[in-house]
Protein backbone atom coordinates (compact mmCIF):
# COMPACT_ATOMS: atom_id res chain seq x y z
CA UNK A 1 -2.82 -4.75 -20.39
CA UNK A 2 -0.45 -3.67 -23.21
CA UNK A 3 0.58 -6.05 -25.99
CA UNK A 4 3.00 -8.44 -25.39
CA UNK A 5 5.92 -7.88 -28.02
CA UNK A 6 6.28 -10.91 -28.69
CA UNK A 7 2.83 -11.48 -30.33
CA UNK A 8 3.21 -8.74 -32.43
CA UNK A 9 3.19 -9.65 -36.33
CA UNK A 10 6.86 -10.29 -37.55
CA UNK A 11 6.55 -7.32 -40.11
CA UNK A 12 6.98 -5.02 -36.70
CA UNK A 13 10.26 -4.44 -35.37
CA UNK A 14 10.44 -4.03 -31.64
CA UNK A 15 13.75 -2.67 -30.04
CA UNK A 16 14.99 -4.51 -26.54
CA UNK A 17 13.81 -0.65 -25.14
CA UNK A 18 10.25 -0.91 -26.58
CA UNK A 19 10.13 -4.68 -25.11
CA UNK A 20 10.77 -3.57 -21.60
CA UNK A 21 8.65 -0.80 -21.27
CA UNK A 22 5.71 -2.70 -22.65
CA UNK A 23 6.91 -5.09 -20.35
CA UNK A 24 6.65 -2.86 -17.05
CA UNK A 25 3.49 -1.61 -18.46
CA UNK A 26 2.53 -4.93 -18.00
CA UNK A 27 3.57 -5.52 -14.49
CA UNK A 28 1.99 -2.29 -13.42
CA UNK A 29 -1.18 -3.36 -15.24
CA UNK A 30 -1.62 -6.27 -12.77
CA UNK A 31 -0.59 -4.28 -9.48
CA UNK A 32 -2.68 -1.75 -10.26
CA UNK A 33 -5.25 -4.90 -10.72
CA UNK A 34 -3.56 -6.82 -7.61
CA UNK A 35 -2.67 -9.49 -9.70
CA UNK A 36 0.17 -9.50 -7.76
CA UNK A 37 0.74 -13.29 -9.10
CA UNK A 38 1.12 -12.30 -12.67
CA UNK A 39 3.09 -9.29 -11.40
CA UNK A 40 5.40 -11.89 -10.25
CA UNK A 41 6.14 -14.03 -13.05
CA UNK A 42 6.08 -10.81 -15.68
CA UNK A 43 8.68 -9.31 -13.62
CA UNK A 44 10.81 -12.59 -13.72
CA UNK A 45 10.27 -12.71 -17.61
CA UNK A 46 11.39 -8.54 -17.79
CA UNK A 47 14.24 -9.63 -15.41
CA UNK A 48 15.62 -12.60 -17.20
CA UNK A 49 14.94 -10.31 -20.63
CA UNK A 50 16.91 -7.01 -19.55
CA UNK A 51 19.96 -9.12 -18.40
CA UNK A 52 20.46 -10.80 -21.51
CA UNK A 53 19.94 -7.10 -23.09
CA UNK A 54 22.63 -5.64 -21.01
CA UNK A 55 24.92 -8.88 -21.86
CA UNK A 56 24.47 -7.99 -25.49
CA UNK A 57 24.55 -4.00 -25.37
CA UNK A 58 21.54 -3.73 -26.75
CA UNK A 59 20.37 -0.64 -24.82
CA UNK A 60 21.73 2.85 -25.21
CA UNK A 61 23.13 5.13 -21.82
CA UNK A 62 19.81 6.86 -22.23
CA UNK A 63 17.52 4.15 -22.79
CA UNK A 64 19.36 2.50 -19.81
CA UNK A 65 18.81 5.23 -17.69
CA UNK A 66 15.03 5.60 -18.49
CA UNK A 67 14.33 1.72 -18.08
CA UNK A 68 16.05 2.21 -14.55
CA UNK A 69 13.82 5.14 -13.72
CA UNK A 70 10.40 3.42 -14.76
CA UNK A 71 11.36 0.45 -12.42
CA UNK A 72 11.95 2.93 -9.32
CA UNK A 73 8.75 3.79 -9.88
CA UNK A 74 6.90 0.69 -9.91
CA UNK A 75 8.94 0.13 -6.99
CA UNK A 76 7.37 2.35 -4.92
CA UNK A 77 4.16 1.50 -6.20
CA UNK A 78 4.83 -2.38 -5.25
CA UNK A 79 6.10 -0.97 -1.69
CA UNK A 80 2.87 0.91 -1.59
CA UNK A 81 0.79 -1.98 -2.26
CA UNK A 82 2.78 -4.13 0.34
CA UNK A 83 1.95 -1.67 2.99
CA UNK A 84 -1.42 -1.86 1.87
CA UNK A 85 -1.97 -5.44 2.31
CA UNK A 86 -0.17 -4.98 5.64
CA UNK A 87 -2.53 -2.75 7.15
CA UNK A 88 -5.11 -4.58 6.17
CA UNK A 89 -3.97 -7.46 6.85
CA UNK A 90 -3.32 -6.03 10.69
CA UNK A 91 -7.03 -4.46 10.44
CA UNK A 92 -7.90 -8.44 9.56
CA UNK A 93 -6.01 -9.71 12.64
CA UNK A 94 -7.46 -7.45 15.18
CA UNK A 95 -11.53 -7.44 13.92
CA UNK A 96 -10.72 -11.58 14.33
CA UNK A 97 -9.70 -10.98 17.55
CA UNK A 98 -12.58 -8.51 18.86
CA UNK A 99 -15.08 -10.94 17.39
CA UNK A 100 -13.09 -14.22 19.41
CA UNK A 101 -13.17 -11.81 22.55
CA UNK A 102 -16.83 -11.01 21.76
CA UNK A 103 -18.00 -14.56 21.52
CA UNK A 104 -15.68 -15.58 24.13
CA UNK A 105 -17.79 -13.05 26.77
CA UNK A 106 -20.94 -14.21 25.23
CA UNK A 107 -20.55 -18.32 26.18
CA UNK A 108 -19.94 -16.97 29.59
């Protein structure tokens, strides 16, 4: 995963745009990993972080703009991923089921 700005050394200045993309980095790091747990609570931390940015102005139109098209992206990879789980999930479901029906017929 990428560094965490906030444990870089104090002599490095990171802007409120470098933070959040290091933070989605982050977040895609761990759905790429299915760490969708971690996913979770980095995206609260980016969330909670990029409000208090926008209360303060402290992103440009531009930078704005690019934050807002990196996080459509990782939403469609997080809506990829759900679909994921849910077909396998399904797949999960209906193997159970055969193997019930399977040694259900073979008691008989």
């Amino acid at each position: 995963m990428e560094a965490d700005p906030s444990s870089l050394s104090s002599t490095e200045t990171v802007t409120p745009y470098e933070a959040a993309v290091a933070r989605l980095r982050a977040v895609r790091d761990a759905v790429n990993a299915l760490d969708l747990g971690t996913a979770a609570q980095l995206l609260s931390l980016h969330d909670a972080a990029l409000r208090d940015s926008l209360a303060h102005a402290a992103l440009s139109v531009s930078e704005a703009e690019a934050l807002h098209h990196a996080q459509s992206e990782l939403l469609t990879q997080l809506e990829a991923v759900q679909r994921g789980v849910a077909v396998d999930l399904q797949q999960t479901r209906r193997g159970g089921a055969a193997a019930r029906a399977y040694l259900g017929t073979r008691g008989a």
